[in-house]
Protein backbone atom coordinates (compact mmCIF):
# COMPACT_ATOMS: atom_id res chain seq x y z
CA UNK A 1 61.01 -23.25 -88.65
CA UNK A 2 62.14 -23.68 -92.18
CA UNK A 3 58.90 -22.85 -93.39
CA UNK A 4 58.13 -20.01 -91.72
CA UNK A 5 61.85 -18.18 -92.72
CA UNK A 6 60.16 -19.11 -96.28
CA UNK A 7 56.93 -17.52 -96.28
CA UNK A 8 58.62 -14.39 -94.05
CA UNK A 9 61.36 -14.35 -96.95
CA UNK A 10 57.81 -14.46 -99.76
CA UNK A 11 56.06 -11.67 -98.30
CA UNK A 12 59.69 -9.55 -98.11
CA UNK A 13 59.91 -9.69 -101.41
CA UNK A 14 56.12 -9.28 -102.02
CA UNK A 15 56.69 -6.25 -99.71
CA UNK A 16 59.57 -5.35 -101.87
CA UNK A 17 58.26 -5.47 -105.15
CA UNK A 18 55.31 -3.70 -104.36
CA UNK A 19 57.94 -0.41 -102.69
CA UNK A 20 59.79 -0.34 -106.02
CA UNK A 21 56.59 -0.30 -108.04
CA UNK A 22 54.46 2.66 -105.89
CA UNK A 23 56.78 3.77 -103.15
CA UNK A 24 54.37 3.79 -100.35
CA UNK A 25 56.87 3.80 -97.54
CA UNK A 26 57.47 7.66 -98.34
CA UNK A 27 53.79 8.36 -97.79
CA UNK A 28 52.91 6.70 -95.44
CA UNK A 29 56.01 7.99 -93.55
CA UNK A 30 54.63 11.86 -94.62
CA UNK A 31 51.26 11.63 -93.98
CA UNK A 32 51.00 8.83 -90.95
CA UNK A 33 54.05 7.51 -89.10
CA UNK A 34 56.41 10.84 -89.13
CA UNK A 35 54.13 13.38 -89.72
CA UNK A 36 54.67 16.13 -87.29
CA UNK A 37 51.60 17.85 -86.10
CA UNK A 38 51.52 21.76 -84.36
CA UNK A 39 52.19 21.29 -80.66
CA UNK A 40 49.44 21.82 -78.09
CA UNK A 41 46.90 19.84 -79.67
CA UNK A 42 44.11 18.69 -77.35
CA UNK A 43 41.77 16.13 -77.42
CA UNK A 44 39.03 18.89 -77.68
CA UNK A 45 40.93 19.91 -81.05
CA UNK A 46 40.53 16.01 -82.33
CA UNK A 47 36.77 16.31 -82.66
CA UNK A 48 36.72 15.76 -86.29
CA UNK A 49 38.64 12.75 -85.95
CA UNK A 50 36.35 11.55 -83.22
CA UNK A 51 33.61 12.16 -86.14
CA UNK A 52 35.92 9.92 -88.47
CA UNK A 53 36.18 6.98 -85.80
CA UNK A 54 32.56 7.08 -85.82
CA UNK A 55 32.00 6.84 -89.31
CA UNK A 56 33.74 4.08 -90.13
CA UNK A 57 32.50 2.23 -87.35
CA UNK A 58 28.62 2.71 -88.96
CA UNK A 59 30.37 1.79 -91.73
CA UNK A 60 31.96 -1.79 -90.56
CA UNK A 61 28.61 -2.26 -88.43
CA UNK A 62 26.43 -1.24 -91.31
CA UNK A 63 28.16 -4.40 -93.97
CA UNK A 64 27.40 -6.50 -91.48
CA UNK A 65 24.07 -5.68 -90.94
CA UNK A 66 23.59 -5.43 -94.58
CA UNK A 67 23.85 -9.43 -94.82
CA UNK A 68 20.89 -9.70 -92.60
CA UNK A 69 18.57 -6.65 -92.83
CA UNK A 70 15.38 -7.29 -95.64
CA UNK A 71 14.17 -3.85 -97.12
CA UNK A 72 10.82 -4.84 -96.86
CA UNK A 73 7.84 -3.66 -95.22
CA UNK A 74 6.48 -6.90 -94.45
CA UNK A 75 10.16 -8.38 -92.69
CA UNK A 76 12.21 -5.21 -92.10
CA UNK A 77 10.92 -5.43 -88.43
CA UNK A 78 11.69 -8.69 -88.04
CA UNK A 79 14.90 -8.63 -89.60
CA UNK A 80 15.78 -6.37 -87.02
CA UNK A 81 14.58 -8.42 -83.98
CA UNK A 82 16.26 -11.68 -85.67
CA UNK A 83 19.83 -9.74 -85.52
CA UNK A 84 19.28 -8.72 -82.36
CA UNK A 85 18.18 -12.30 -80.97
CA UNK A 86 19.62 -14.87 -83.33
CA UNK A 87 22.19 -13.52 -84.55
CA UNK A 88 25.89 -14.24 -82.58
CA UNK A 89 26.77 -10.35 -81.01
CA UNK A 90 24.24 -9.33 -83.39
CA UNK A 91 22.52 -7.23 -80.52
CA UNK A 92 25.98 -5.30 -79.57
CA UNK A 93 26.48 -4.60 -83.37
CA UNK A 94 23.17 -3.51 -83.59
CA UNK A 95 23.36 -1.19 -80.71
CA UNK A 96 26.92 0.33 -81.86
CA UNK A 97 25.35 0.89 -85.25
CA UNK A 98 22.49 2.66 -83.47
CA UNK A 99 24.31 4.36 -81.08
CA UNK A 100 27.60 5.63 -82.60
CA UNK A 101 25.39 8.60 -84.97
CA UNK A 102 25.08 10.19 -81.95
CA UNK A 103 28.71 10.53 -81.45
CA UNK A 104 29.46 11.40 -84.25
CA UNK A 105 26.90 14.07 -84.50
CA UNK A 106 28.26 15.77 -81.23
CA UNK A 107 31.46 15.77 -82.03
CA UNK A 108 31.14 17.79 -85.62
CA UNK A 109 28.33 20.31 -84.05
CA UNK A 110 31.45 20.62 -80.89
CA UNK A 111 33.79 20.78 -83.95
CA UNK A 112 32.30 23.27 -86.11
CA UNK A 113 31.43 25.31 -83.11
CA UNK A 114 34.86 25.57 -82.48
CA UNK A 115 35.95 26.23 -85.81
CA UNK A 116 33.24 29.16 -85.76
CA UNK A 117 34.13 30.92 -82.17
CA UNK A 118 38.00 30.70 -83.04
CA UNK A 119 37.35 31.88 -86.59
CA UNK A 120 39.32 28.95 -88.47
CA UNK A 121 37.17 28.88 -91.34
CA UNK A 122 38.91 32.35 -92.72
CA UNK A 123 40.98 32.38 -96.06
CA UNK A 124 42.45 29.63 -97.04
CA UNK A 125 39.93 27.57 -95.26
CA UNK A 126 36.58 28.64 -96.21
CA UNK A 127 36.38 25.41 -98.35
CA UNK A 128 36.75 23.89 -95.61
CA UNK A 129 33.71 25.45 -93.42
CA UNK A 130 31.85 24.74 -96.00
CA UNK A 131 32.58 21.07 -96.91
CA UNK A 132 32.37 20.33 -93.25
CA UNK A 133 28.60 22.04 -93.12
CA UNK A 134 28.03 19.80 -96.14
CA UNK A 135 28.92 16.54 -93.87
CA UNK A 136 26.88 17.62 -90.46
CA UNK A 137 24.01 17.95 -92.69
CA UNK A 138 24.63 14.56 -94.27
CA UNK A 139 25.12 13.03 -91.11
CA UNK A 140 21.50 13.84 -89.69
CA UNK A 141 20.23 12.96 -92.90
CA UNK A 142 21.73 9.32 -92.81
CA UNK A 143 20.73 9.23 -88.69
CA UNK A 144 17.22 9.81 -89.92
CA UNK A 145 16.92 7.36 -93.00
CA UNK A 146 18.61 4.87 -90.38
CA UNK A 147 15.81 4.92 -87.66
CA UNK A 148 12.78 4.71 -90.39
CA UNK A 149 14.53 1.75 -91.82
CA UNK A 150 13.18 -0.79 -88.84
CA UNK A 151 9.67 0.43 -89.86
CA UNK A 152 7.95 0.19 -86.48
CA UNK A 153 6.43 2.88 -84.63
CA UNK A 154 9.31 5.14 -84.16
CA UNK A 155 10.33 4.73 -87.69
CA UNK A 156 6.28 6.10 -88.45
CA UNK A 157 6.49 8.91 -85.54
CA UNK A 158 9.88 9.93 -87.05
CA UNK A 159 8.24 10.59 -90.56
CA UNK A 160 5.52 12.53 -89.29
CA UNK A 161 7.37 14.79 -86.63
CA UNK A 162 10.48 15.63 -89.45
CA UNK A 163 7.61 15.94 -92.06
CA UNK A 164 6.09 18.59 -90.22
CA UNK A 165 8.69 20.06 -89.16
CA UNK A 166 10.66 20.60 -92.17
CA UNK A 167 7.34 21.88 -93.84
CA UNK A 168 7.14 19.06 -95.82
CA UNK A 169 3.71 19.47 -98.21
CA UNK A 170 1.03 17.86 -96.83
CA UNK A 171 0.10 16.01 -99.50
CA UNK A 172 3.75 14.50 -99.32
CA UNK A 173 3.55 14.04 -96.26
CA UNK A 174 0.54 12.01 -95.82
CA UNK A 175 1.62 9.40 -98.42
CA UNK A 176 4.79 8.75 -96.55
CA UNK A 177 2.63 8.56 -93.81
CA UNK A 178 0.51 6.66 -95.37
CA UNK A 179 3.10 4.23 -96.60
CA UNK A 180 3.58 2.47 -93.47
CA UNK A 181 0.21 1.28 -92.96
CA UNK A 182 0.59 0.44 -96.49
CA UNK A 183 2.79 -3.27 -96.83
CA UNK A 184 2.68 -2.90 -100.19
CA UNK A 185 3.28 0.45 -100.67
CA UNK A 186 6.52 0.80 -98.55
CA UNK A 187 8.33 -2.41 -99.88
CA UNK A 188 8.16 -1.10 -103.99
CA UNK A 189 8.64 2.75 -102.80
CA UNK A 190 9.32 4.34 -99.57
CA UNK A 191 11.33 1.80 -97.70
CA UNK A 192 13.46 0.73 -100.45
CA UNK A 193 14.23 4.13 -101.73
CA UNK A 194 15.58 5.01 -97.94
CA UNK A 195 17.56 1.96 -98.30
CA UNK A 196 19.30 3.02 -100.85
CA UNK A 197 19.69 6.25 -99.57
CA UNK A 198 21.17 5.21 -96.08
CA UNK A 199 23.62 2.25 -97.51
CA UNK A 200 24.89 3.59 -100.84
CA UNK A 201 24.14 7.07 -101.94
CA UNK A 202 24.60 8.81 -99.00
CA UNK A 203 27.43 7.07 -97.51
CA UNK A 204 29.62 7.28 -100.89
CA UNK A 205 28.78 11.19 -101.14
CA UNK A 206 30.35 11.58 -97.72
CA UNK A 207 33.14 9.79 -98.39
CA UNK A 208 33.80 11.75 -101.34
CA UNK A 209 33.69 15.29 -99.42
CA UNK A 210 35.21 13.93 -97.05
CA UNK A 211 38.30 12.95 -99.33
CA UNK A 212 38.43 16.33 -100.59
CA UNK A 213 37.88 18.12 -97.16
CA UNK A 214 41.16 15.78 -95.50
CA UNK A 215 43.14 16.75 -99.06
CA UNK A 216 42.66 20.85 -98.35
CA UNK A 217 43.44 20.17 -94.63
CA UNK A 218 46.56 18.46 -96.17
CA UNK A 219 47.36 21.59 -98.44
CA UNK A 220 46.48 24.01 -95.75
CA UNK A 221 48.09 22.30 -92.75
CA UNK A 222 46.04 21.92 -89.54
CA UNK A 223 45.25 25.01 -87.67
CA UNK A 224 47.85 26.68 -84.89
CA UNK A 225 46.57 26.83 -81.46
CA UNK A 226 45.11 30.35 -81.00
């Protein structure tokens, strides 16, 4: 008993000495705890926050899967099948980290379509239209460098369908193609560079817009029910 009024008395000072030093109490009180939000908000008006959920879920699912996942064309396959298999809940991590960009993708088209009909993107919020467009389109780019990352035959069918699509040269094209008949090829180029793509570069810009677009939506205050 005496040693637990000890270490409760350590971290209230700890707790104390950190206050006096950064005063987070007040903010967090402003921005989480007391903040006081327009009345009449709906679930259907939380979409982007639905969006957020889902993003840091890929993100908690994705460092674990990081540990076990080999960006190489000769084990990325297997990788996959030995989280799903061998791995403790490796298959229901898997399958949220799969599953979850779809989510997310749904709720920012239902959130920006909203936005659009009620005309919420208007001065002062244009920045905010447009920083959101920024993320949807980041969003299906991550969902698509995550399913050519397993490098099996949806990960080749994906390249060639969104290659032709987007008119992407064919030249281009074919050695991306190409690539995944290619061991070789796709471990020193193709797969790695998606890699990097999927778990650092694209992830950290998001997170950077996504800073900025939650700081205007603090200086503009959230929209009034129309």
């Amino acid at each position: 008993m005496n040693k637990t009024c000890k270490n409760n008395k350590s971290s209230y000072r700890i707790a104390n000495w950190i206050e006096e030093r950064f005063q987070l109490k007040e903010i967090i009180e402003k921005n989480l705890t007391k903040k006081k939000i327009p009345k009449g908000i709906s679930w259907f008006r939380c979409m982007g926050g639905f969006a957020l959920i889902a993003f840091a879920l890929q993100v908690g699912t994705g460092i674990f899967l990081v540990f076990y996942y080999v960006p190489s064309a000769s084990s990325a396959f297997n990788s996959v099948q030995y989280i799903r298999h061998a791995v403790p809940y490796g298959w229901l991590i898997q399958k949220i980290h799969a599953v979850t960009p779809y989510f997310m993708v749904v709720s920012l088209l239902v959130h920006m379509i909203r936005i659009l009909f009620k005309g919420l993107y208007k001065n002062p919020r244009e920045l905010h239209w447009v920083s959101g467009a920024l993320l949807l389109v980041l969003t299906l780019i991550i969902c698509y460098t995550g399913t050519c990352l397993p490098a099996n035959s949806l990960s080749y069918w994906d390249v060639s369908a969104v290659g032709s699509e987007v008119g992407m040269p064919t030249m281009v094209s074919d050695n991306i193609v190409g690539s995944y008949q290619n061991e070789d090829a796709i471990s020193r180029h193709w797969l790695v560079s998606l890699y990097a793509l999927h778990v650092i570069c694209i992830p950290l810009m998001m997170s950077i817009i996504m800073g900025f677009h939650f700081l205007m939506i603090r200086r503009t205050g959230v929209s009034e029910p129309l």
